[in-house]
Protein backbone atom coordinates (compact mmCIF):
# COMPACT_ATOMS: atom_id res chain seq x y z
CA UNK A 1 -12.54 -27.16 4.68
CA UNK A 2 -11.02 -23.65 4.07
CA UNK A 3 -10.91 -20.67 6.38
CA UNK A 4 -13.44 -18.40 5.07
CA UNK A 5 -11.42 -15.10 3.82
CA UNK A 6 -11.38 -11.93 5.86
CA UNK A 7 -13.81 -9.33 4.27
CA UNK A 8 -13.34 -6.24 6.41
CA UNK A 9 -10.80 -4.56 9.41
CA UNK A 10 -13.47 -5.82 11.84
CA UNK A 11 -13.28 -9.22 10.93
CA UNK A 12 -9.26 -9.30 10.63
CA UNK A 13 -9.29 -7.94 14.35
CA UNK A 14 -11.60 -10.86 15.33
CA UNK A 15 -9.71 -13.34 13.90
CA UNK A 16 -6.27 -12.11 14.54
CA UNK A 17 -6.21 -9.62 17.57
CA UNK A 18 -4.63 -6.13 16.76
CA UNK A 19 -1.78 -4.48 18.16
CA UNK A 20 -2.09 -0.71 19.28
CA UNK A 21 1.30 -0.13 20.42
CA UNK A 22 2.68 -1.57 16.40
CA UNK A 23 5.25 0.65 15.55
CA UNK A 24 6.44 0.49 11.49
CA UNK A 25 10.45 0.05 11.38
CA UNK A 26 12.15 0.90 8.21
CA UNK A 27 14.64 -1.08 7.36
CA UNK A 28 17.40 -1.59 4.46
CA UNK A 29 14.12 -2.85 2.28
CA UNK A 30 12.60 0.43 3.02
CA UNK A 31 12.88 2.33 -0.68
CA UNK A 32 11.13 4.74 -1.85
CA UNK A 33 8.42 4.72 -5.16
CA UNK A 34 8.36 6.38 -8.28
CA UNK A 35 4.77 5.14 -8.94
CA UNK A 36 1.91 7.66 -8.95
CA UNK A 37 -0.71 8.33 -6.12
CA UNK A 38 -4.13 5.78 -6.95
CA UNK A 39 -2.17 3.51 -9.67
CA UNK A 40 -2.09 -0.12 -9.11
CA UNK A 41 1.58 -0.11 -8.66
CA UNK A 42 1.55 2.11 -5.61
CA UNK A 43 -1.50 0.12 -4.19
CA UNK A 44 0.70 -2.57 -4.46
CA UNK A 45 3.10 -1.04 -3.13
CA UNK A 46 1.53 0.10 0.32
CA UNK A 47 0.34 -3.01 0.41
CA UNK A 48 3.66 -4.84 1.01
CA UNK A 49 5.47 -2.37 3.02
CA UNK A 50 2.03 -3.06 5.88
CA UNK A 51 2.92 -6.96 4.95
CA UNK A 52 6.58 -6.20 5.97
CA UNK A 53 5.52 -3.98 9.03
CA UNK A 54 7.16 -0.77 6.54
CA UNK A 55 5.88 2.12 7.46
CA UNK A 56 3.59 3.66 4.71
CA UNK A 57 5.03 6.66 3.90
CA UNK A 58 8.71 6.87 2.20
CA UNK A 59 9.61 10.48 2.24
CA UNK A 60 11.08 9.67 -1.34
CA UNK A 61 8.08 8.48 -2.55
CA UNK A 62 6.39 10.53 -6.26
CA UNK A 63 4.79 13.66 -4.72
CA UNK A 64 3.30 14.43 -7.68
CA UNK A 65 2.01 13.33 -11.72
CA UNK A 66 4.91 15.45 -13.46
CA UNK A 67 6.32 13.68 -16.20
CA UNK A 68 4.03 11.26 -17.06
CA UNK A 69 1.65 10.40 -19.90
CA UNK A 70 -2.05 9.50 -19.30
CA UNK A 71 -3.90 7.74 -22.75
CA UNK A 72 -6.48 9.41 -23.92
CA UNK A 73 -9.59 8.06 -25.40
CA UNK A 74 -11.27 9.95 -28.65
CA UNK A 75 -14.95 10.97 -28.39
CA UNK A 76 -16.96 9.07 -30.39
């Protein structure tokens, strides 16, 4: 039988404990992101660095959408 997946923060803590005094270390995997606030890739990327205890926030990390291209979709 498989162990049901975790469907919420309030089932994680019952299942695993949590730890309050967790403090993120950055390390030398600790880069920065060029990928743009909401996209998949910087979902992704938060993502691993709580995996990796990272902290969230790379002071390098895209501040902003400047340079980039969004598709655009005719009206019909």
């Amino acid at each position: 039988m498989q162990n049901p997946k975790v469907r919420n923060v309030f089932e994680a803590i019952l299942k695993y404990g949590h730890d309050e005094d967790f403090v993120p270390s950055a390390g030398d995997d600790f880069a920065p992101t060029d990928a743009p606030a909401g996209s998949e890739d910087k979902i992704e990327m938060l993502r691993l660095r709580v995996e990796r205890g990272l902290p969230l926030w790379h002071e390098q990390d895209r501040c902003d959408y400047s340079g980039l291209t969004g598709a655009v979709r005719p009206r019909e």
